[in-house]
N, C-alpha and C. Protein backbone atom coordinates (compact mmCIF):
# COMPACT_ATOMS: atom_id res chain seq x y z
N UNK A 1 182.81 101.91 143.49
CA UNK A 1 183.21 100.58 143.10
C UNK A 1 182.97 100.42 141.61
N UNK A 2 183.89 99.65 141.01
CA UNK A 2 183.92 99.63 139.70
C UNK A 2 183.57 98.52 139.17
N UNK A 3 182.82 97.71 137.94
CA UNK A 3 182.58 96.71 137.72
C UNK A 3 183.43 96.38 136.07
N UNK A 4 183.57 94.98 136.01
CA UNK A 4 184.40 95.21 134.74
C UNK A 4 183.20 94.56 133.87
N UNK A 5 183.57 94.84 132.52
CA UNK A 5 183.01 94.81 131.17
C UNK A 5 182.25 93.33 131.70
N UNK A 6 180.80 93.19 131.22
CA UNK A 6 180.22 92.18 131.31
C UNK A 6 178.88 92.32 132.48
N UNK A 7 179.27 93.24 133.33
CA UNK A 7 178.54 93.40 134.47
C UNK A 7 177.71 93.16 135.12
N UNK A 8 178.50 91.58 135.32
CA UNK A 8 178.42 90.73 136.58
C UNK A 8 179.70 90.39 137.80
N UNK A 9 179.38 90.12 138.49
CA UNK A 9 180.68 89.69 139.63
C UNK A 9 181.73 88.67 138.88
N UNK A 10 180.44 87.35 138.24
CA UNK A 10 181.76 86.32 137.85
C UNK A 10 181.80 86.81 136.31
N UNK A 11 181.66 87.86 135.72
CA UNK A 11 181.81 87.96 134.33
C UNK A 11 181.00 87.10 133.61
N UNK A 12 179.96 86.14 133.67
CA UNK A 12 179.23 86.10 132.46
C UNK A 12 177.82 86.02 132.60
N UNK A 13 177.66 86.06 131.39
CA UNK A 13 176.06 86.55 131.10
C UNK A 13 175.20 85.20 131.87
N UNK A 14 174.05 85.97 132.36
CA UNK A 14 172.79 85.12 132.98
C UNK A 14 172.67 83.99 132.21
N UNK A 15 172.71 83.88 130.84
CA UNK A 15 172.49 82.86 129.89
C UNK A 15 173.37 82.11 130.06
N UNK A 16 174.93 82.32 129.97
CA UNK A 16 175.65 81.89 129.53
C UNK A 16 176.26 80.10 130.66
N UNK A 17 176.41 78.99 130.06
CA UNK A 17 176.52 78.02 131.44
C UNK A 17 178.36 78.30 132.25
N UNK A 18 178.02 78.51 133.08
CA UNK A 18 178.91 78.21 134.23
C UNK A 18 180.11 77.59 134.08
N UNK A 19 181.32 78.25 134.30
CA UNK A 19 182.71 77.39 133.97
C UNK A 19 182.97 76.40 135.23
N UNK A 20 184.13 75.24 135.37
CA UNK A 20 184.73 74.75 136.23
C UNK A 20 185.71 76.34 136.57
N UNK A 21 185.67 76.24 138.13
CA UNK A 21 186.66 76.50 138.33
C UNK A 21 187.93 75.66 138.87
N UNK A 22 189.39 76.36 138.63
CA UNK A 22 190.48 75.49 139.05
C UNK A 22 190.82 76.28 139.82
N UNK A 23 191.65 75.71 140.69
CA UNK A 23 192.97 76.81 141.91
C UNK A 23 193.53 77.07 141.40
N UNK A 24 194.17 78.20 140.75
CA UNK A 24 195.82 78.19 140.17
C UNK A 24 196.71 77.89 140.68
N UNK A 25 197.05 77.66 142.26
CA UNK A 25 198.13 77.29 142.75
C UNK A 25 197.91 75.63 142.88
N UNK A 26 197.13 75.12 142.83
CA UNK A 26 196.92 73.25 143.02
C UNK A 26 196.32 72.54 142.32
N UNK A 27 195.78 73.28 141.89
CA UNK A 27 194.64 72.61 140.24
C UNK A 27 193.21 72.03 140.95
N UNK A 28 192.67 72.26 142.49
CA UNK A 28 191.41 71.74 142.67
C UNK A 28 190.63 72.03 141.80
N UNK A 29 189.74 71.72 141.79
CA UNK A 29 188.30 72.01 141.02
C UNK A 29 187.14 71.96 141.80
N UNK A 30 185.90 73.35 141.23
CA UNK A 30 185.07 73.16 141.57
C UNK A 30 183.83 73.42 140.75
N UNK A 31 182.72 73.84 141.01
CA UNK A 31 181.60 73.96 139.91
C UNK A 31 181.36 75.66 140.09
N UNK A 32 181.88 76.35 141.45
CA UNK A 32 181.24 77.42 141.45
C UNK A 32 182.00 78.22 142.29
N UNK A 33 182.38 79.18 142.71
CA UNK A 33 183.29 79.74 143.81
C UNK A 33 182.40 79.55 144.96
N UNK A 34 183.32 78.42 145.42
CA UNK A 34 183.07 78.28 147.11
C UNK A 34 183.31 79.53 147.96
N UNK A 35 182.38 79.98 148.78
CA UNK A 35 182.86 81.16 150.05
C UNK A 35 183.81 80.87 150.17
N UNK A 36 184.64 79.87 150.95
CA UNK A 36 185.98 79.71 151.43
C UNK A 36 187.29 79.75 150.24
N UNK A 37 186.73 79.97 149.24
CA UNK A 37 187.63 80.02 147.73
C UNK A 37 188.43 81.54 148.07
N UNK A 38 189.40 82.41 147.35
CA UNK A 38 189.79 83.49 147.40
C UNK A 38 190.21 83.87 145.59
N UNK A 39 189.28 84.70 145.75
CA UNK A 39 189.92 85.65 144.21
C UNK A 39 190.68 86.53 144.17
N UNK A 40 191.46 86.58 143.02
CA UNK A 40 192.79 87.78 143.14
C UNK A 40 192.76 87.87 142.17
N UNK A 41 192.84 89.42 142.07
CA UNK A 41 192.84 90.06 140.39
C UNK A 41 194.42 90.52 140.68
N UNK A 42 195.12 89.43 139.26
CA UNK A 42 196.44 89.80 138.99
C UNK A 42 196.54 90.04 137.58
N UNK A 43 197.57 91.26 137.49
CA UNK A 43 197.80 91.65 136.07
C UNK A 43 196.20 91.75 135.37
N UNK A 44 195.12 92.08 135.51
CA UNK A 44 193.92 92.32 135.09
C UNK A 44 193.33 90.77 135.11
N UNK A 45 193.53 89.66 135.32
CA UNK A 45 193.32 88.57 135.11
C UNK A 45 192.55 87.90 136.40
N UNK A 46 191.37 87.45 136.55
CA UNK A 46 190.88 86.97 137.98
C UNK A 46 191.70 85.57 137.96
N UNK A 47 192.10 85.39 139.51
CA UNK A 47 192.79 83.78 139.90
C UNK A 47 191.89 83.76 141.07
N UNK A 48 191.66 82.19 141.12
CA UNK A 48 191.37 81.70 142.15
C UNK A 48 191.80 80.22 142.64
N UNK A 49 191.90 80.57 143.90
CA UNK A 49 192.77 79.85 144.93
C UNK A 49 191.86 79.41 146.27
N UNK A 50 192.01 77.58 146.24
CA UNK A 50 190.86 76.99 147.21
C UNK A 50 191.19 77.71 148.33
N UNK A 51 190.49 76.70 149.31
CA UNK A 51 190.72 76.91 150.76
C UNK A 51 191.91 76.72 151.60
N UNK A 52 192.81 75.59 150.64
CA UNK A 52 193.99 75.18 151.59
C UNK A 52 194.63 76.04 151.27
N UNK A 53 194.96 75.99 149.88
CA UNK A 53 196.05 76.80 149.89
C UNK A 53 195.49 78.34 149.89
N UNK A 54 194.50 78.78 149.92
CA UNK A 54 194.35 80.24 150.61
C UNK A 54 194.45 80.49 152.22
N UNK A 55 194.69 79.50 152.62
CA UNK A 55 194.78 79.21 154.39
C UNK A 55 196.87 79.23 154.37
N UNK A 56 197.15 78.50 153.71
CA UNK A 56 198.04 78.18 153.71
C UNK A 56 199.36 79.60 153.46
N UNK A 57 198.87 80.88 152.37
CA UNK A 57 199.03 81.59 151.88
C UNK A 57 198.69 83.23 152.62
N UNK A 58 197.71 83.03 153.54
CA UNK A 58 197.05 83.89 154.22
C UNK A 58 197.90 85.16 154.41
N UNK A 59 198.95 85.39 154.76
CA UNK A 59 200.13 86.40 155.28
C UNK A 59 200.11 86.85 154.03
N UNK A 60 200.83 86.31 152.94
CA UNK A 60 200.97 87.46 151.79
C UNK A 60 199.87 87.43 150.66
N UNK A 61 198.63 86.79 150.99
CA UNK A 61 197.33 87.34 150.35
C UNK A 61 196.92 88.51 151.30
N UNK A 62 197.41 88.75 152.27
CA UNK A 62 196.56 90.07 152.74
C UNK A 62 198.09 91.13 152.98
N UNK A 63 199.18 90.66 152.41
CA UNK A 63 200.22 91.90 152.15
C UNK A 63 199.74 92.11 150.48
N UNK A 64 198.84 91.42 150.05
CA UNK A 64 198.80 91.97 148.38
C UNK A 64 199.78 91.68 147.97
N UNK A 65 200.60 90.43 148.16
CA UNK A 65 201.59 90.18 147.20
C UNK A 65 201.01 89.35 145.91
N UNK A 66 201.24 89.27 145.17
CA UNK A 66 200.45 88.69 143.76
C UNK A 66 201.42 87.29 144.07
N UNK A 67 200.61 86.00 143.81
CA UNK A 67 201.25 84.65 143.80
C UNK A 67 202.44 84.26 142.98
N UNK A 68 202.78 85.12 142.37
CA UNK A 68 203.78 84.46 142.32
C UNK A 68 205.16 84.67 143.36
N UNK A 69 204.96 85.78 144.13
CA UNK A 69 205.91 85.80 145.62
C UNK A 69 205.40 84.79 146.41
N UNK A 70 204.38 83.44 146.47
CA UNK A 70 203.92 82.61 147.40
C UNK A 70 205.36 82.05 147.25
């Protein structure tokens, strides 16, 4: 398993404070990746996508289609 530059899971440093996250597909917001959240590394870029619409999406998040085939 490979880790990218920064090496942590969410990419930043222990110090560093904590971003909002948004959904890319709905614009929720949250303070932290919820378990029920889903990350997708597209084009080298992490996205994340809540619960609905990762529920909603389920079939071609697990064919690996990258969102923009949603």
């Amino acid at each position: 398993m490979t880790s990218l530059p920064g090496g942590s899971d969410n990419g930043a440093r222990a110090d560093e404070p904590r971003q909002r996250l948004v959904c890319a597909r709905c614009g929720a917001e949250a303070r932290t990746p919820p378990p029920t959240w889903t990350c997708s590394v597209e084009n080298g870029s992490r996205r994340y996508f809540c619960d609905t619409c990762s529920r909603e999406n389920l079939r071609a998040i697990e064919s690996r289609l990258d969102s923009a085939w949603w």
